[in-house]
N, C-alpha and C. Protein backbone atom coordinates (compact mmCIF):
# COMPACT_ATOMS: atom_id res chain seq x y z
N UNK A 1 4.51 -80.35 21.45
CA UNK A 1 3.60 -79.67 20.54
C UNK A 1 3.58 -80.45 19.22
N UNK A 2 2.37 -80.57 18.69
CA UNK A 2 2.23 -81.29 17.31
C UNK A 2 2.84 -80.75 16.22
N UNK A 3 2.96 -81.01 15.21
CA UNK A 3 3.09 -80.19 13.73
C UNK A 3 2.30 -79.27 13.36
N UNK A 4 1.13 -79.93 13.79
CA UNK A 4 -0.25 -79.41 13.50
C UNK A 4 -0.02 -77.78 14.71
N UNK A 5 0.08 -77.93 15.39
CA UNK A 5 0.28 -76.79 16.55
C UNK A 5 1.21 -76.02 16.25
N UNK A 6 2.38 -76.31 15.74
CA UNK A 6 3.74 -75.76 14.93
C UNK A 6 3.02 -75.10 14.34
N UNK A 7 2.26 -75.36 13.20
CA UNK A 7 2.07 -74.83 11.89
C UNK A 7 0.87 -73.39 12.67
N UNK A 8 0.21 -73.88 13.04
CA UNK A 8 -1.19 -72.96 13.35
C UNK A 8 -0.87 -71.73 14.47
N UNK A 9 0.00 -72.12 15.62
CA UNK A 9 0.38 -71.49 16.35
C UNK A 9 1.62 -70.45 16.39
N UNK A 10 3.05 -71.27 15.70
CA UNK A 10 4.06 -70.23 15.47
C UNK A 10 4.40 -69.72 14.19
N UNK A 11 3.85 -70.15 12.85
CA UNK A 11 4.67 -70.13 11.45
C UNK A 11 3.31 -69.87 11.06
N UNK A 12 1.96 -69.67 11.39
CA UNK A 12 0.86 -69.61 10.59
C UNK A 12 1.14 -67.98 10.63
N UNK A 13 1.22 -67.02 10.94
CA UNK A 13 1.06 -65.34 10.93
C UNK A 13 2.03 -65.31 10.00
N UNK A 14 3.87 -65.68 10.07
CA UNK A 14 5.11 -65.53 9.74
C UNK A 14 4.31 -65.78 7.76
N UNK A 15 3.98 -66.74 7.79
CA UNK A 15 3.92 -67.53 6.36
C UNK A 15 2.80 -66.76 5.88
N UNK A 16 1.50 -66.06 6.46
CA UNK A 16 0.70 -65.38 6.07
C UNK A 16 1.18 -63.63 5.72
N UNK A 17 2.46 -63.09 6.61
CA UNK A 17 2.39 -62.27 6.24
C UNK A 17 3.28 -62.37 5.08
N UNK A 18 4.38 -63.05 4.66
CA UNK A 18 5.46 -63.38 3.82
C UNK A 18 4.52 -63.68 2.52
N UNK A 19 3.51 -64.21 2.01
CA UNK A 19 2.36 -64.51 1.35
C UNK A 19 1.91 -62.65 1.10
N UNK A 20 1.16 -61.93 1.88
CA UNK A 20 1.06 -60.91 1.60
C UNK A 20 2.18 -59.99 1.26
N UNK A 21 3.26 -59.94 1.37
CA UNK A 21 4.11 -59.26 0.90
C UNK A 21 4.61 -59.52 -0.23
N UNK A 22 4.49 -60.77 -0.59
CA UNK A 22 4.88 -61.31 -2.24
C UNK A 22 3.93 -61.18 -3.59
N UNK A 23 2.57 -61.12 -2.20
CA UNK A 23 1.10 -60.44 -3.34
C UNK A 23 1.65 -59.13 -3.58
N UNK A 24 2.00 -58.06 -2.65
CA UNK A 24 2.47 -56.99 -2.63
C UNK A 24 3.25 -56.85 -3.63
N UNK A 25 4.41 -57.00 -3.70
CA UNK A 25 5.59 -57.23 -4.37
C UNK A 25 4.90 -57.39 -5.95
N UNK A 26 3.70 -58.73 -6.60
CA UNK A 26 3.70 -58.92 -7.61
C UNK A 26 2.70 -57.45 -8.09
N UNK A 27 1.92 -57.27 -7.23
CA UNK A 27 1.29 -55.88 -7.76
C UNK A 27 1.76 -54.83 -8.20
N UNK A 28 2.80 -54.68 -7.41
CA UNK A 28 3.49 -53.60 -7.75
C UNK A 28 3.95 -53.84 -9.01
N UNK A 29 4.99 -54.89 -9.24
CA UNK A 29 5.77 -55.38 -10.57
C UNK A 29 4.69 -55.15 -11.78
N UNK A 30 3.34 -55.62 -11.63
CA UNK A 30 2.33 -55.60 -12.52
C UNK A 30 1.90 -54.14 -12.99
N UNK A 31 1.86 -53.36 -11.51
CA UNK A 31 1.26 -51.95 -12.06
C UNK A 31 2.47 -51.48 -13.02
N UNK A 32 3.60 -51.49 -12.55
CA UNK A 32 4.90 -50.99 -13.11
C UNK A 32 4.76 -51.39 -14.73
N UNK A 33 4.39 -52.61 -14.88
CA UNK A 33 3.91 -53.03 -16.45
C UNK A 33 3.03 -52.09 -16.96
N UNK A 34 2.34 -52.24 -16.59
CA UNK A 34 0.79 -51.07 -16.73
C UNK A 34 1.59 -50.04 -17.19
N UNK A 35 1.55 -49.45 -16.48
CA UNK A 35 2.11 -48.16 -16.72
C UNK A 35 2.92 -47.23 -17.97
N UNK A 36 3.88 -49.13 -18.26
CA UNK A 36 4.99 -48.73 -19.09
C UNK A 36 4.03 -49.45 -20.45
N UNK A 37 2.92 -49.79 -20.72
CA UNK A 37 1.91 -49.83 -21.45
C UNK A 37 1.17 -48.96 -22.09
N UNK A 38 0.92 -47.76 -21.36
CA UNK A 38 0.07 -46.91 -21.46
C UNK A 38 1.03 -45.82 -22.49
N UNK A 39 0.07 -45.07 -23.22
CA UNK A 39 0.67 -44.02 -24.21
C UNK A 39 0.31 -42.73 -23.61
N UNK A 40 -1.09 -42.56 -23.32
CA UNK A 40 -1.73 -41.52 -23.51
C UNK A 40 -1.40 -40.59 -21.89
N UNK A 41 -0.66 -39.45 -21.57
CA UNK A 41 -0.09 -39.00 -20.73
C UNK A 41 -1.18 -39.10 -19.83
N UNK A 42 -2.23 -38.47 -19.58
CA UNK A 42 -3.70 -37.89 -19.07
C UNK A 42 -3.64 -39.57 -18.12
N UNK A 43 -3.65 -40.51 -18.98
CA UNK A 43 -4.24 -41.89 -18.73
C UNK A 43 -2.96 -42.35 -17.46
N UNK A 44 -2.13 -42.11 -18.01
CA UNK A 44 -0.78 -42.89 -16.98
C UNK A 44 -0.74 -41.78 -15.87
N UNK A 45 -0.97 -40.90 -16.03
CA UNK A 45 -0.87 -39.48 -14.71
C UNK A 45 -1.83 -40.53 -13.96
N UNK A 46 -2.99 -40.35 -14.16
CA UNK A 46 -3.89 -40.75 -13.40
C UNK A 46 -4.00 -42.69 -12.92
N UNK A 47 -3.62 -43.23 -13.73
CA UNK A 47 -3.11 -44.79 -13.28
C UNK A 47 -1.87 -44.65 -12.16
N UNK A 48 -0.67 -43.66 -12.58
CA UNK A 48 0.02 -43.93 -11.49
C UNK A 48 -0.35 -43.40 -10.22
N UNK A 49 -0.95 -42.63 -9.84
CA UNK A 49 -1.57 -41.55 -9.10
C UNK A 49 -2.13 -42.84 -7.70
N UNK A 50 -3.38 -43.90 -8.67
CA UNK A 50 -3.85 -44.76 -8.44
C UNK A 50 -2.82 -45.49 -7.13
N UNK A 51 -1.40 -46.18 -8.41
CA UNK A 51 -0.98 -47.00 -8.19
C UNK A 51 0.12 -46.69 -7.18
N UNK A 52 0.63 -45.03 -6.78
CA UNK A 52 0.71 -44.69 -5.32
C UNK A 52 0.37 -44.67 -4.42
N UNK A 53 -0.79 -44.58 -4.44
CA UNK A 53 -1.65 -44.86 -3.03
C UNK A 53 -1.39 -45.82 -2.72
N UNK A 54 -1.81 -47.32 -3.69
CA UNK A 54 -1.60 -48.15 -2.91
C UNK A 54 -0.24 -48.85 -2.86
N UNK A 55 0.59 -48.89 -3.50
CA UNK A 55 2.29 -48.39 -2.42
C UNK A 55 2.16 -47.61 -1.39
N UNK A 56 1.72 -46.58 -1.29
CA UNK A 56 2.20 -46.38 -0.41
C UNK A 56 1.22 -46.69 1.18
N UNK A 57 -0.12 -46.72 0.81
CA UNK A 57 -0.68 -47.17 1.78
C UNK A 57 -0.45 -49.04 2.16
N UNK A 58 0.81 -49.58 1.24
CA UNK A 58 1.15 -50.97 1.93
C UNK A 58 2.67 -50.12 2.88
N UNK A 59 3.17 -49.86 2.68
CA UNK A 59 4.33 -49.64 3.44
C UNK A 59 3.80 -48.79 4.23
N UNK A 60 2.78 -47.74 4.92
CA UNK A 60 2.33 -47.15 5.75
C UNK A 60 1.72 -48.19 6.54
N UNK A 61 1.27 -49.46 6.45
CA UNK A 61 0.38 -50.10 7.17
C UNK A 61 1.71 -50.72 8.17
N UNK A 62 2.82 -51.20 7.30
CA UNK A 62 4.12 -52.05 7.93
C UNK A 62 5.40 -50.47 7.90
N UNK A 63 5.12 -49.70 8.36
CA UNK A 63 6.41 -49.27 8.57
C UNK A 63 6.64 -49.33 9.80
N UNK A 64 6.03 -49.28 11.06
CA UNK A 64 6.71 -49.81 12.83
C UNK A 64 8.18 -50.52 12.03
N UNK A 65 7.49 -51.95 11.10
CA UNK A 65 8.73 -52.92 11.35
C UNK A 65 9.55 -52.38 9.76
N UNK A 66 9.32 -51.73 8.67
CA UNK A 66 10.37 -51.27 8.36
C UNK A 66 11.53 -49.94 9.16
N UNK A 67 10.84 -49.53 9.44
CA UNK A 67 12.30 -48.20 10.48
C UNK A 67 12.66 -49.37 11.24
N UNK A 68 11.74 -50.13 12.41
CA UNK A 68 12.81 -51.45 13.42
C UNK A 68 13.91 -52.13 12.61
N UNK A 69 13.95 -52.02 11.09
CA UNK A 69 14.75 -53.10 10.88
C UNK A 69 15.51 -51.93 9.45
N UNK A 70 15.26 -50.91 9.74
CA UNK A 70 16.03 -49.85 9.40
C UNK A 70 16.80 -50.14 7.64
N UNK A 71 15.00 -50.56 7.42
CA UNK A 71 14.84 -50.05 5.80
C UNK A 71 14.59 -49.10 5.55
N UNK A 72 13.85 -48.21 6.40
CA UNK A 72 13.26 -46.67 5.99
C UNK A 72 14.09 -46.07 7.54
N UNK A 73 14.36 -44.81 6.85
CA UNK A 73 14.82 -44.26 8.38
C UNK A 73 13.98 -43.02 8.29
N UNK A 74 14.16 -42.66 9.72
CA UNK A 74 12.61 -41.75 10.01
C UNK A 74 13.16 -40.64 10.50
C-alpha cells in the first residue's frame, strides 16, 4: 500500500475526527470566555443556555464511543 493509500484509507477518518474534537474542545474554551465576559445576568442566562446545547449536542452525537471507553457511564 502507498503512503498515499495509508493516509486516505486508514488515518484519513482517525485525523479528521481528532481535528473535530479539538475544534470542539476550542469552542467550548471560547464560549467559557464569553461567558465569563458578560455582566448582564438576562444576557449570560441566555448565551449559556445557547452554549449547552451545543455541548451537549457534541457529546450526544459521540457518546456510543464515550460509555465504550467508559468516560461517561450510563
Amino acid at each position: 500500500m502507498s503512503a498515499y493509500d495509508v493516509n486516505m484509507l486508514a488515518t484519513s477518518d482517525l485525523i479528521q475526527g481528532l481535528a473535530m474534537a479539538y475544534a470542539e474542545r476550542r469552542a467550548v474554551d471560547c464560549c467559557i470566555d464569553f461567558l465569563n465576559g458578560i455582566s448582564a445576568a438576562h444576557d449570560k442566562n441566555v448565551m449559556s443556555a445557547v452554549f449547552r446545547v451545543f455541548a451537549v449536542d457534541s457529546i450526544k452525537r459521540d457518546l456510543s464511543f464515550y460509555i465504550q471507553e467508559k468516560a461517561i457511564k450510563p
